[in-house]
Structures are given as structure tokens and as C-alpha cells.
PDB file of N, CA and C in Angstrom:
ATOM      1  N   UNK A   1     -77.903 -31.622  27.306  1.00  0.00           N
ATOM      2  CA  UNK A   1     -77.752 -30.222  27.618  1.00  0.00           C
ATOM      3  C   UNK A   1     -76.840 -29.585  26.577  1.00  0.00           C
ATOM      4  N   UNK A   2     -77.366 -28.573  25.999  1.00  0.00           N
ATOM      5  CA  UNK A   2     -76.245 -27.480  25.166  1.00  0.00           C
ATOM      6  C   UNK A   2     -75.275 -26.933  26.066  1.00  0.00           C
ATOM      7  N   UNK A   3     -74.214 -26.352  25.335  1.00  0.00           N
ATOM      8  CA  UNK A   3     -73.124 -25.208  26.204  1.00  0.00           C
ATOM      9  C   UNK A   3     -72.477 -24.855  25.139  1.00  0.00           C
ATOM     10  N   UNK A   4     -73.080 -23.424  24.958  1.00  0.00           N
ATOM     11  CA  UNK A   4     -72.708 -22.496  23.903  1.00  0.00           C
ATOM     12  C   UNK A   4     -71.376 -22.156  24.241  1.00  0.00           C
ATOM     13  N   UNK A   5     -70.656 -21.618  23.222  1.00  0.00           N
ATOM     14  CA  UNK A   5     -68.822 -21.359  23.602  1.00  0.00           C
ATOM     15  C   UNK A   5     -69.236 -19.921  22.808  1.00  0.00           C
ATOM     16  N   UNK A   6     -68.067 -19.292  23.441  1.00  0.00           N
ATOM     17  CA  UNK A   6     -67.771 -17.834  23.364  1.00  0.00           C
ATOM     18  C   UNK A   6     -66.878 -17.755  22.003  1.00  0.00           C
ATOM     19  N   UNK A   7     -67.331 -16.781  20.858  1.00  0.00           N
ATOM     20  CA  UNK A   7     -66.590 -16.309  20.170  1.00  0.00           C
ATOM     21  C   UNK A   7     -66.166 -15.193  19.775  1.00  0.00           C
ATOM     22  N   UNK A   8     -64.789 -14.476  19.102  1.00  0.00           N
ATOM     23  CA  UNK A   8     -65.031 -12.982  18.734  1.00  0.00           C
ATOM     24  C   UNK A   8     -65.093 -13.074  17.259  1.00  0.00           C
ATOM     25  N   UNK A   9     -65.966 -12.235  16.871  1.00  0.00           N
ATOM     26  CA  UNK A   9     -65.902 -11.696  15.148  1.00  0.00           C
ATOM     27  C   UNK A   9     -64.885 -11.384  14.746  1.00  0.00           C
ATOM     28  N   UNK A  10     -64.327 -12.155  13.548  1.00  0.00           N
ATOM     29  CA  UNK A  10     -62.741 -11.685  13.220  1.00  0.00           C
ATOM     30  C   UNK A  10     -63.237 -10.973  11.667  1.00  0.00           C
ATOM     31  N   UNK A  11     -64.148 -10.703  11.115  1.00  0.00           N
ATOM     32  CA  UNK A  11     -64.596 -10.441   9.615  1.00  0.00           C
ATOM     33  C   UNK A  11     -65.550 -11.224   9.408  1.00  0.00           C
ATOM     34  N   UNK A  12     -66.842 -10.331   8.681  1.00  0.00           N
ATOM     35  CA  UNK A  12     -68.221 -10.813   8.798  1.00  0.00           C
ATOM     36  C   UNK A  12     -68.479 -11.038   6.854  1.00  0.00           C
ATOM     37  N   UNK A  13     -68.720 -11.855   6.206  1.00  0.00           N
ATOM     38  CA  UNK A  13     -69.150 -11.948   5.114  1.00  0.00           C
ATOM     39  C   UNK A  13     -70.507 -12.537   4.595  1.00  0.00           C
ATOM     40  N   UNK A  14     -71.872 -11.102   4.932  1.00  0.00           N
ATOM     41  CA  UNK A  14     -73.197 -11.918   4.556  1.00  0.00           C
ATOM     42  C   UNK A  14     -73.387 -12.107   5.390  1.00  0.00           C
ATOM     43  N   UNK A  15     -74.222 -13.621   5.570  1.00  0.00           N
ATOM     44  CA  UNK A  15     -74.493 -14.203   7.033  1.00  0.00           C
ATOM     45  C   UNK A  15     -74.037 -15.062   7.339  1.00  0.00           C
ATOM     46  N   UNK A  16     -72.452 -14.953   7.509  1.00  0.00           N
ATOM     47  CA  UNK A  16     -71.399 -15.845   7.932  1.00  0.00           C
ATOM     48  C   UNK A  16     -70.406 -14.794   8.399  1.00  0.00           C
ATOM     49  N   UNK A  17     -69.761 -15.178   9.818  1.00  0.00           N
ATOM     50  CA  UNK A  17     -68.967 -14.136  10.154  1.00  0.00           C
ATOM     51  C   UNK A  17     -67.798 -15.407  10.746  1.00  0.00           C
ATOM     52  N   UNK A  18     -66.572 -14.649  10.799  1.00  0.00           N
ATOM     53  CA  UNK A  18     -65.458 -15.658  10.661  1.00  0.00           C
ATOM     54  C   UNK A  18     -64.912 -15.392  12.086  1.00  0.00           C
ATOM     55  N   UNK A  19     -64.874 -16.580  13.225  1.00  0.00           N
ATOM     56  CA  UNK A  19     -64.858 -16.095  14.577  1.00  0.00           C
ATOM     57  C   UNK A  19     -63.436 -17.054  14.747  1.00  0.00           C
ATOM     58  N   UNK A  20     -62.803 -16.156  16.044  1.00  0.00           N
ATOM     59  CA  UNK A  20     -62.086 -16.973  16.614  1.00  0.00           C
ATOM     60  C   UNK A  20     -62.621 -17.910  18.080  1.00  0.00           C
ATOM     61  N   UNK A  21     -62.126 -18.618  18.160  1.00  0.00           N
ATOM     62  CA  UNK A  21     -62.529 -19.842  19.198  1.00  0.00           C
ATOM     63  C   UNK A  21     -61.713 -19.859  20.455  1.00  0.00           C
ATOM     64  N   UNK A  22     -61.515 -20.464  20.798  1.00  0.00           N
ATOM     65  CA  UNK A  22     -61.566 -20.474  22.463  1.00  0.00           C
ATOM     66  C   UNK A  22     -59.592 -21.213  22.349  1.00  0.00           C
ATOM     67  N   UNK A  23     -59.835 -22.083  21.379  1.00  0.00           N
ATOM     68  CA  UNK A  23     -58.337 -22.191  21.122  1.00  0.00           C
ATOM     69  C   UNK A  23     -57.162 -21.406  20.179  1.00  0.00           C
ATOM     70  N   UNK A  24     -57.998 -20.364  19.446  1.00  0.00           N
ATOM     71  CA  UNK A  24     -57.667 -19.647  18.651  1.00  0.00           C
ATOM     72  C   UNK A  24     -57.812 -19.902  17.277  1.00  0.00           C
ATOM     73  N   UNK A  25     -58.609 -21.190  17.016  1.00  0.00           N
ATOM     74  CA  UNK A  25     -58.786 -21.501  15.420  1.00  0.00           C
ATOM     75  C   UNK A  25     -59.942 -20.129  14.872  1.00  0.00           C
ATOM     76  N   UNK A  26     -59.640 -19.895  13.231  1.00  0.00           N
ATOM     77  CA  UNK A  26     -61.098 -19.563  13.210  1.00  0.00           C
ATOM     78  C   UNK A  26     -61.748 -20.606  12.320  1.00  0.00           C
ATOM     79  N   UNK A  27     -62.826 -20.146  12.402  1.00  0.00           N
ATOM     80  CA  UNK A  27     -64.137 -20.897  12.073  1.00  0.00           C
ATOM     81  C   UNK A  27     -65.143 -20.208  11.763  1.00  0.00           C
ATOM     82  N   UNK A  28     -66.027 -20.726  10.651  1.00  0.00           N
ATOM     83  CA  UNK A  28     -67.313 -20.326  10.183  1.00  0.00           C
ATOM     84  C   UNK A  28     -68.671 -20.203  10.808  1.00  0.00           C
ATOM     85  N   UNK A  29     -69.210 -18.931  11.380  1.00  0.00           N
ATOM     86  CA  UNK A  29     -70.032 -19.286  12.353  1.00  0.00           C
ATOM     87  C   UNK A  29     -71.481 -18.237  11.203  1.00  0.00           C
ATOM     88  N   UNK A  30     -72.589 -19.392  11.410  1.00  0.00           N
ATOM     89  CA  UNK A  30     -73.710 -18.762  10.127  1.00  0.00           C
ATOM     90  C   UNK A  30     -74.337 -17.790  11.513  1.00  0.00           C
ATOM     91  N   UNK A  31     -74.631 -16.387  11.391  1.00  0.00           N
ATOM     92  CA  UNK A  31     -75.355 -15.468  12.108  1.00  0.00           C
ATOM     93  C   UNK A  31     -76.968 -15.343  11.805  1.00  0.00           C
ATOM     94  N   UNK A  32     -77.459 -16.169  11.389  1.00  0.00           N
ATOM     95  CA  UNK A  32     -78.772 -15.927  10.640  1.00  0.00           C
ATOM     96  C   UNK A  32     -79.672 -15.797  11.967  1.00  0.00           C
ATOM     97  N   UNK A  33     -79.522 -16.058  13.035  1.00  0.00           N
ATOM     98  CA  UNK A  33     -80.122 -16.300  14.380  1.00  0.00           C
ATOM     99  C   UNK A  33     -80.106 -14.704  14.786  1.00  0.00           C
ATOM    100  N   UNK A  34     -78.765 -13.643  14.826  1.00  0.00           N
ATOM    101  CA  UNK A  34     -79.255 -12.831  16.126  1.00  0.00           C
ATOM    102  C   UNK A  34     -79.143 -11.673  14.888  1.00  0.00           C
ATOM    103  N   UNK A  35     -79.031 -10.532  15.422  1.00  0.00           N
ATOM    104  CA  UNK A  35     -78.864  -8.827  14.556  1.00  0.00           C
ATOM    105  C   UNK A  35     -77.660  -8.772  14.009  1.00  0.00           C
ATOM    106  N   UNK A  36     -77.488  -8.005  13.290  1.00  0.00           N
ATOM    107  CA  UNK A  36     -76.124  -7.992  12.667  1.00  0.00           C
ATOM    108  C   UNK A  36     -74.818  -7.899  13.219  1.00  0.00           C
ATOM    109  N   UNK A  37     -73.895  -8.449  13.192  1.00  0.00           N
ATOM    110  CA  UNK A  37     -72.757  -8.179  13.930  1.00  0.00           C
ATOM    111  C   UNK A  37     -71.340  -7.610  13.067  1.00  0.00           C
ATOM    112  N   UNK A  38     -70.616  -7.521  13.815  1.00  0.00           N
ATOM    113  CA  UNK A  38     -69.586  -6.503  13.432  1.00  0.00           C
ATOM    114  C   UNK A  38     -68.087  -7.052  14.103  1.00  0.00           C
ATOM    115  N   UNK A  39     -66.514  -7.047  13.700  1.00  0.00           N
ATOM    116  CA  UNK A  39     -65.432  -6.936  13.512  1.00  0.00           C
ATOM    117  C   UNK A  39     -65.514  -6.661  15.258  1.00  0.00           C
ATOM    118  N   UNK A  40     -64.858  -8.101  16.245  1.00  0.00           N
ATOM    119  CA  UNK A  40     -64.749  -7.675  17.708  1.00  0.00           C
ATOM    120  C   UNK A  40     -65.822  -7.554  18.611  1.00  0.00           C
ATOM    121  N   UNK A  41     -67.224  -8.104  18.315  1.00  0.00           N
ATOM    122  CA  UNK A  41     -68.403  -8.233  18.390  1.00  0.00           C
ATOM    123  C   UNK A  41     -67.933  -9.899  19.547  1.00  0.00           C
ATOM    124  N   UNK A  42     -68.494 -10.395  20.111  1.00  0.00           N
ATOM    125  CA  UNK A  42     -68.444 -11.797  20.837  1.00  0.00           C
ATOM    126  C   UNK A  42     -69.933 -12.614  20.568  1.00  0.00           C
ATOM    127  N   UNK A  43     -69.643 -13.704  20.181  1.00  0.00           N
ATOM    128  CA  UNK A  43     -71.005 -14.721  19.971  1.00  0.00           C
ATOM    129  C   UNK A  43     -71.229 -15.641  20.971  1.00  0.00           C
ATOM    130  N   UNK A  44     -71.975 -16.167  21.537  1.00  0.00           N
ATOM    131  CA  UNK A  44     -72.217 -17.199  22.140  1.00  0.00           C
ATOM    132  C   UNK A  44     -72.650 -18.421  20.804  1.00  0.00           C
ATOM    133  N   UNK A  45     -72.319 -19.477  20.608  1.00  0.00           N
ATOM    134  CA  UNK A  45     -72.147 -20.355  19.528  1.00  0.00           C
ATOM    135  C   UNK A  45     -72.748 -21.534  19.737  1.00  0.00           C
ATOM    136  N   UNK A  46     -73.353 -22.169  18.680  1.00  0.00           N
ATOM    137  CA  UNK A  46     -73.323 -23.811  19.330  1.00  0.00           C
ATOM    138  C   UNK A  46     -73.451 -24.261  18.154  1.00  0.00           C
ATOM    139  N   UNK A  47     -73.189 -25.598  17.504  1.00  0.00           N
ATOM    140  CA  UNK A  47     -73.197 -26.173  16.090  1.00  0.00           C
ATOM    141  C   UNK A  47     -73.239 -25.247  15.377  1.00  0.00           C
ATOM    142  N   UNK A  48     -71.805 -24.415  15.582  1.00  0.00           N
ATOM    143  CA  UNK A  48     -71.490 -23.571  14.125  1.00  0.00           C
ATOM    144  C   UNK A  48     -72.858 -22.698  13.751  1.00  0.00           C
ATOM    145  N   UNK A  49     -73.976 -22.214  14.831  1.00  0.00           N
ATOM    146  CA  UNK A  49     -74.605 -20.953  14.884  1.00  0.00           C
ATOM    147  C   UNK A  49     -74.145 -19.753  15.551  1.00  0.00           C
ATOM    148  N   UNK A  50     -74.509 -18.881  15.687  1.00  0.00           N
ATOM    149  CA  UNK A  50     -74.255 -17.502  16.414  1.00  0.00           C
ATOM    150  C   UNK A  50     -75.873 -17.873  17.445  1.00  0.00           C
ATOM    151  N   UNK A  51     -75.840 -17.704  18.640  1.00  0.00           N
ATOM    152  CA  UNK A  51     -77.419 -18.116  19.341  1.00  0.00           C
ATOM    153  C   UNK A  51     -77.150 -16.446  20.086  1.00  0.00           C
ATOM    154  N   UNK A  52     -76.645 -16.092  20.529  1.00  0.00           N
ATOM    155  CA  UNK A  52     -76.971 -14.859  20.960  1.00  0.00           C
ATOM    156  C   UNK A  52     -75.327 -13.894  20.934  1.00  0.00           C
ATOM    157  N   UNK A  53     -75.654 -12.357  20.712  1.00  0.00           N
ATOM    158  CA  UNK A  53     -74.381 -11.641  20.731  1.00  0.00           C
ATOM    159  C   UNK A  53     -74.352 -11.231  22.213  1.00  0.00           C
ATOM    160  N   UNK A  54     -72.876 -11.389  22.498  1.00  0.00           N
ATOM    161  CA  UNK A  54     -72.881 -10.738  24.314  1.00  0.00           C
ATOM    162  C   UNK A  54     -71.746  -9.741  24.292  1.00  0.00           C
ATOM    163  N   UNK A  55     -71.508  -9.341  25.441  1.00  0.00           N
ATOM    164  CA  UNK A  55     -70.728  -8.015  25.530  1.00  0.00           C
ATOM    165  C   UNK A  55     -69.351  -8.669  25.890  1.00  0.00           C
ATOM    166  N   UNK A  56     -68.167  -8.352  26.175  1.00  0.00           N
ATOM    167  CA  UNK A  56     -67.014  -9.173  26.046  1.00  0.00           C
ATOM    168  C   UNK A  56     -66.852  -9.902  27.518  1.00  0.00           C
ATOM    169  N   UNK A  57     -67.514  -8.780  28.654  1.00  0.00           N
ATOM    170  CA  UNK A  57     -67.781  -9.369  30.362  1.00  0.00           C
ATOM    171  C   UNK A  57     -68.088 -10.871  30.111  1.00  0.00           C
ATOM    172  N   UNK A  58     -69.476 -11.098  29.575  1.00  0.00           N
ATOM    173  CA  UNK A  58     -70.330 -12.183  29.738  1.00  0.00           C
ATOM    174  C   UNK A  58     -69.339 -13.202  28.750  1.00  0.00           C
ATOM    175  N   UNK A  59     -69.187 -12.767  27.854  1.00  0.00           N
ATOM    176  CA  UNK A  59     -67.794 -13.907  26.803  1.00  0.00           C
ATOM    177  C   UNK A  59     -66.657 -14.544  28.044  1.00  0.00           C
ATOM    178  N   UNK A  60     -66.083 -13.638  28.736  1.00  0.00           N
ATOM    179  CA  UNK A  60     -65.546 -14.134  29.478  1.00  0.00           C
ATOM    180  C   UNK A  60     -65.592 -15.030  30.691  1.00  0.00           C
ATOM    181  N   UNK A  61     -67.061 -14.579  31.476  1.00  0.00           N
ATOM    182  CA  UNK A  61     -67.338 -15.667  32.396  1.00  0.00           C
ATOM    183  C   UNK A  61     -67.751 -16.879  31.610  1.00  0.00           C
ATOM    184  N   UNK A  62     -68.507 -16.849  30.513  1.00  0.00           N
ATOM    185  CA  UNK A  62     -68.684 -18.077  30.254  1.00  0.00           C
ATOM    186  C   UNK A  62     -67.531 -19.068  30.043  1.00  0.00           C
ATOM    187  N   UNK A  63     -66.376 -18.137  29.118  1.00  0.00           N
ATOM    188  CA  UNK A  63     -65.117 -18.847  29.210  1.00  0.00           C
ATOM    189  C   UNK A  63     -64.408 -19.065  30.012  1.00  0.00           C
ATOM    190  N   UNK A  64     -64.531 -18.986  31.737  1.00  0.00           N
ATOM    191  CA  UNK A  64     -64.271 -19.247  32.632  1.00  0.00           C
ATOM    192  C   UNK A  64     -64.600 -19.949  33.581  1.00  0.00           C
ATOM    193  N   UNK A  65     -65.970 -20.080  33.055  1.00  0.00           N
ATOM    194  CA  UNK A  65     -67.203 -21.607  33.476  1.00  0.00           C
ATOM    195  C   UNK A  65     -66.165 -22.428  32.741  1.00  0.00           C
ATOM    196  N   UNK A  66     -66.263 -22.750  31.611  1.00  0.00           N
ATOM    197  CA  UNK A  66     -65.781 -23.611  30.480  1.00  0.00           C
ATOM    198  C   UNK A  66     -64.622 -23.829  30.928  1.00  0.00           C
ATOM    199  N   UNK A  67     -63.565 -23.414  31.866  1.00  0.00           N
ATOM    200  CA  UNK A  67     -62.455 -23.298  31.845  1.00  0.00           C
ATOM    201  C   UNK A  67     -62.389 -24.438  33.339  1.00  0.00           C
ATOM    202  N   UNK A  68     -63.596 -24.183  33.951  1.00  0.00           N
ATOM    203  CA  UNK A  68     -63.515 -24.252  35.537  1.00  0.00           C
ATOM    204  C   UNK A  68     -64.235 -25.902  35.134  1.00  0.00           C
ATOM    205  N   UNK A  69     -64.813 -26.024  34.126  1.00  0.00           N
ATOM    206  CA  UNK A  69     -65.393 -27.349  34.165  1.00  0.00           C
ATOM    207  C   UNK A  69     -64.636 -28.267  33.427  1.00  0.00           C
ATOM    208  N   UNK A  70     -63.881 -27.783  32.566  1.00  0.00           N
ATOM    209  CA  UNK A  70     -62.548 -28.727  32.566  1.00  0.00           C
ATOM    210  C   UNK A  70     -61.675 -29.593  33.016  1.00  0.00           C
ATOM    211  N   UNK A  71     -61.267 -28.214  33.679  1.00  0.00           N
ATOM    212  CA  UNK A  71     -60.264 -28.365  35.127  1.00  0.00           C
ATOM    213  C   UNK A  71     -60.978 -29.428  35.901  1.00  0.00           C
ATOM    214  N   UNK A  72     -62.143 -29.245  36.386  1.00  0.00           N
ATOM    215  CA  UNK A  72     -62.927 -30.536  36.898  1.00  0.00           C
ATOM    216  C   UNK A  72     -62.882 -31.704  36.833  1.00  0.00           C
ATOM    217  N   UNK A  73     -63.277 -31.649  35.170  1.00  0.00           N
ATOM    218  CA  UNK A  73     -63.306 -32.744  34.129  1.00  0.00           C
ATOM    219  C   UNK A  73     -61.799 -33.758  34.608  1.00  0.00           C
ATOM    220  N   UNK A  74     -61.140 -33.032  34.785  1.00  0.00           N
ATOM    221  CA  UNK A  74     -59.387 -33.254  34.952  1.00  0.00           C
ATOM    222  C   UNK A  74     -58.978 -33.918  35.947  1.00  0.00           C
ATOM    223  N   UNK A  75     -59.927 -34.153  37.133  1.00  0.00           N
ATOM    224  CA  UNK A  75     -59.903 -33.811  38.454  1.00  0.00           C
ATOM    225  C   UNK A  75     -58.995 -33.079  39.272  1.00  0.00           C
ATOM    226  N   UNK A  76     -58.910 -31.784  38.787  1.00  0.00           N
ATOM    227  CA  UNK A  76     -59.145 -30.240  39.339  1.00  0.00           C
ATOM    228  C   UNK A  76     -60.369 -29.438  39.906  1.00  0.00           C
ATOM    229  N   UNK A  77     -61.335 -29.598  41.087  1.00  0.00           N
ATOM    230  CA  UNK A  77     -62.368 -29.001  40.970  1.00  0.00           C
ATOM    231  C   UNK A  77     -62.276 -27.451  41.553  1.00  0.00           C
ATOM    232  N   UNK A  78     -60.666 -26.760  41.995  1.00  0.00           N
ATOM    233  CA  UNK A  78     -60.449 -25.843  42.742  1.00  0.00           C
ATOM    234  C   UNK A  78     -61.263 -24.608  42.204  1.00  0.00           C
ATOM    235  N   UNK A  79     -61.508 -24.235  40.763  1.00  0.00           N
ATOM    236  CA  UNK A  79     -61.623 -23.543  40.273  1.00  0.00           C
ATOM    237  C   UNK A  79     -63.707 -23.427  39.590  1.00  0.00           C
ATOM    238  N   UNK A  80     -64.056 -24.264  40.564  1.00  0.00           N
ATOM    239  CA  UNK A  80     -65.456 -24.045  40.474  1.00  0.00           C
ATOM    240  C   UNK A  80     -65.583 -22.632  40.852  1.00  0.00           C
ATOM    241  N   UNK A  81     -65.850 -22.887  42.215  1.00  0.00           N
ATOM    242  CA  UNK A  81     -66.366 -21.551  43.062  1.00  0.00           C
ATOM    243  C   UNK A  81     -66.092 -20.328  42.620  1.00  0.00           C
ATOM    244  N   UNK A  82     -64.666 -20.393  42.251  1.00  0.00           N
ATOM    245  CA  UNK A  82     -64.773 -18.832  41.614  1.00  0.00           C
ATOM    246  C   UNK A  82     -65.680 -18.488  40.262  1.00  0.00           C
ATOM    247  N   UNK A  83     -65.430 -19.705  39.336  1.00  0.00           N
ATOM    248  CA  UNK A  83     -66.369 -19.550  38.072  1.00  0.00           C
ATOM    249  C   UNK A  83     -67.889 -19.460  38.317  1.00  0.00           C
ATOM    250  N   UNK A  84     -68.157 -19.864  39.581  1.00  0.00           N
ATOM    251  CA  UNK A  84     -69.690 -20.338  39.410  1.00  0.00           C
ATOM    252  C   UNK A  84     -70.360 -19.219  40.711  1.00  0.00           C
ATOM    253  N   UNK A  85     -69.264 -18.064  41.098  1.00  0.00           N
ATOM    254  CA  UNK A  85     -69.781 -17.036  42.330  1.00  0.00           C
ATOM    255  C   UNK A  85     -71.216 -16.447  42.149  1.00  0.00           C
ATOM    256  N   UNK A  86     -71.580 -16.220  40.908  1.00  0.00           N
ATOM    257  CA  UNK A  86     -72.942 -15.934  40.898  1.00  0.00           C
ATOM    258  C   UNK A  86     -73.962 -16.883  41.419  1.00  0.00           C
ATOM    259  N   UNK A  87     -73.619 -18.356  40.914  1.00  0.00           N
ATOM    260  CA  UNK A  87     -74.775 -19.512  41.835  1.00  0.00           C
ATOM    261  C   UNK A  87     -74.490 -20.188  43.054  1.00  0.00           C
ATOM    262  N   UNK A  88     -73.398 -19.988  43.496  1.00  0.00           N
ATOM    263  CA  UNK A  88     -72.775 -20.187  44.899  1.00  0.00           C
ATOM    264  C   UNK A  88     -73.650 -19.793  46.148  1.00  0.00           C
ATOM    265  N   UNK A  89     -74.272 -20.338  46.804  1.00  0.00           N
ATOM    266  CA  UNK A  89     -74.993 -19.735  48.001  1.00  0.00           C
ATOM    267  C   UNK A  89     -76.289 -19.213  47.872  1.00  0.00           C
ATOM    268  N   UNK A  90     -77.189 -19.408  46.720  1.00  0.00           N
ATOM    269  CA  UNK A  90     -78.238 -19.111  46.588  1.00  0.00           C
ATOM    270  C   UNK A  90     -79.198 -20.229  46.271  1.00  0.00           C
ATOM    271  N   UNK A  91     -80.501 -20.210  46.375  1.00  0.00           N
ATOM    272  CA  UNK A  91     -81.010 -21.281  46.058  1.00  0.00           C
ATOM    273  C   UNK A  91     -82.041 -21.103  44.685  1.00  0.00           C
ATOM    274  N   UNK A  92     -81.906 -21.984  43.688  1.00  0.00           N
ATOM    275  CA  UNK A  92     -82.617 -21.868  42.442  1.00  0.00           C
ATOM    276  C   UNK A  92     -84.261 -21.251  42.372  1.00  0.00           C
ATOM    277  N   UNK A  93     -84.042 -20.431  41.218  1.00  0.00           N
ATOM    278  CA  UNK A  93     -85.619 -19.882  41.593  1.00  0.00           C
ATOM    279  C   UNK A  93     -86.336 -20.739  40.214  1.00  0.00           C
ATOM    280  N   UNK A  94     -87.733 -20.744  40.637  1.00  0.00           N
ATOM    281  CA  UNK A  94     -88.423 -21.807  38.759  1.00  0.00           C
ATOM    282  C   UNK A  94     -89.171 -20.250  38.231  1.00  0.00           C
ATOM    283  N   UNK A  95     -88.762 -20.746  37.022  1.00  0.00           N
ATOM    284  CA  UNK A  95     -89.203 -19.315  36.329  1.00  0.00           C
ATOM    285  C   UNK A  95     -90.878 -20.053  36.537  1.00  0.00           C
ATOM    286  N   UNK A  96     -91.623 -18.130  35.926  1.00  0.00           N
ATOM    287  CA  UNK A  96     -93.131 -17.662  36.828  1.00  0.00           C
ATOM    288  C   UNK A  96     -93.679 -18.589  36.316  1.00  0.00           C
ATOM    289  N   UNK A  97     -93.933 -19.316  35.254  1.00  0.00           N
ATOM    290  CA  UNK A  97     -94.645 -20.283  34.792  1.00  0.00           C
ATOM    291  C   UNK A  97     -94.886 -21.887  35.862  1.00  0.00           C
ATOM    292  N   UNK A  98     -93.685 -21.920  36.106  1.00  0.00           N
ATOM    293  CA  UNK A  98     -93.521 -23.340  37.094  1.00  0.00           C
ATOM    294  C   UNK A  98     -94.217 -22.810  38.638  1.00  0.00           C
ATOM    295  N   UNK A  99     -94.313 -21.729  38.763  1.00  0.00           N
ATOM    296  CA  UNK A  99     -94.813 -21.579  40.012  1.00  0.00           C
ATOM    297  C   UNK A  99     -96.155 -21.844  40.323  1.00  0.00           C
ATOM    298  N   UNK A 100     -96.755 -22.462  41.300  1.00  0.00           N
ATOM    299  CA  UNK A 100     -97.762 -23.087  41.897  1.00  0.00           C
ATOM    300  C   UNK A 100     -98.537 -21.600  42.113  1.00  0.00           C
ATOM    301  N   UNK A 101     -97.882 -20.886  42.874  1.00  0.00           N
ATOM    302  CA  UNK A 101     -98.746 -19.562  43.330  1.00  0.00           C
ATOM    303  C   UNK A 101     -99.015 -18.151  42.300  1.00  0.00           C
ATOM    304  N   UNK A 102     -98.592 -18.804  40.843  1.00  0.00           N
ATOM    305  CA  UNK A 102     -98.799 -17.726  40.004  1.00  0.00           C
ATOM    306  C   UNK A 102    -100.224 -17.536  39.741  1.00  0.00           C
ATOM    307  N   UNK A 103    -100.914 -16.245  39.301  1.00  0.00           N
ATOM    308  CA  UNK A 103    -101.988 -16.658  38.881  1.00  0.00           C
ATOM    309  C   UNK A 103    -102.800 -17.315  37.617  1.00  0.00           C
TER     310      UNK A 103
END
């Protein structure tokens, strides 16, 4: 399984934009994947790509998944439920393709 990490654009040169990370390093992230980005912009990342640009909301829950699965990792699991309130209590839907009753 992938798990893209959240970055912000600290200065973009070409198609390489120079992001900060989740611990505060920066790092070289190649943008050749999404539209152009810009200075304070947030990436979703994975092997040093840019895979999609998000708005700073969505940067943050993900970094709060990431944060909550740690803590886990740690054995801390207190901090699921709040990270994960959107899938909490619902039951998975299969996208239209997997469905039996599509036409």
C-alpha cells in the first residue's frame, strides 16, 4: 500500500519545487505529475513525486491520519477515531465498477 505525505511549496524551480516535510526538512519534490504549483501550495507526495495538489484542510487531515497511525504504531491507539471520523460508523461502498447491479 502507498501513503502519500503532505507537503508545502517552499520555492518552485522548473519542475522541481522545494517542499517542506512533515518534520520540517526540505526536500526535492519533481512536479511533473499535477498543474503547476506555486510558493504555499500543499502536495500530497510519494517517492519524491508531487501525485496530487490539495488545499491546506485536506494536507492536514492527512497529517493527522499520519499522526494517529503512529501514535498506534507506538501503542497509542487513542487518537484513531478522531483522525479517522470520516470512516468511523459507516460501511465501505465498492466503487460502480465492482458492483454486481451496475449495468
Amino acid at each position: 500500500m502507498c501513503m502519500a505525505t503532505p507537503m508545502q511549496v517552499l520555492r518552485v524551480e522548473g519542475s522541481l519545487a522545494w517542499c517542506r516535510d512533515r518534520d520540517g526538512s526540505e526536500k526535492p519534490i519533481d512536479t511533473q505529475l499535477v498543474d503547476a504549483v506555486a510558493p504555499g501550495q500543499w502536495l500530497l507526495t510519494f517517492l519524491g513525486a508531487a501525485r496530487e495538489i490539495v488545499s491546506a484542510e485536506q494536507a492536514r487531515q492527512v497529517g493527522d491520519a499520519l499522526d494517529a497511525l503512529e501514535a498506534a504504531l507506538a501503542g497509542d491507539p487513542s487518537r484513531i477515531d478522531d483522525a479517522f471520523a470520516d470512516l468511523i460508523h459507516r460501511s465501505p461502498e465498492l466503487p460502480d465498477f465492482l458492483r454486481k447491479d451496475r449495468p
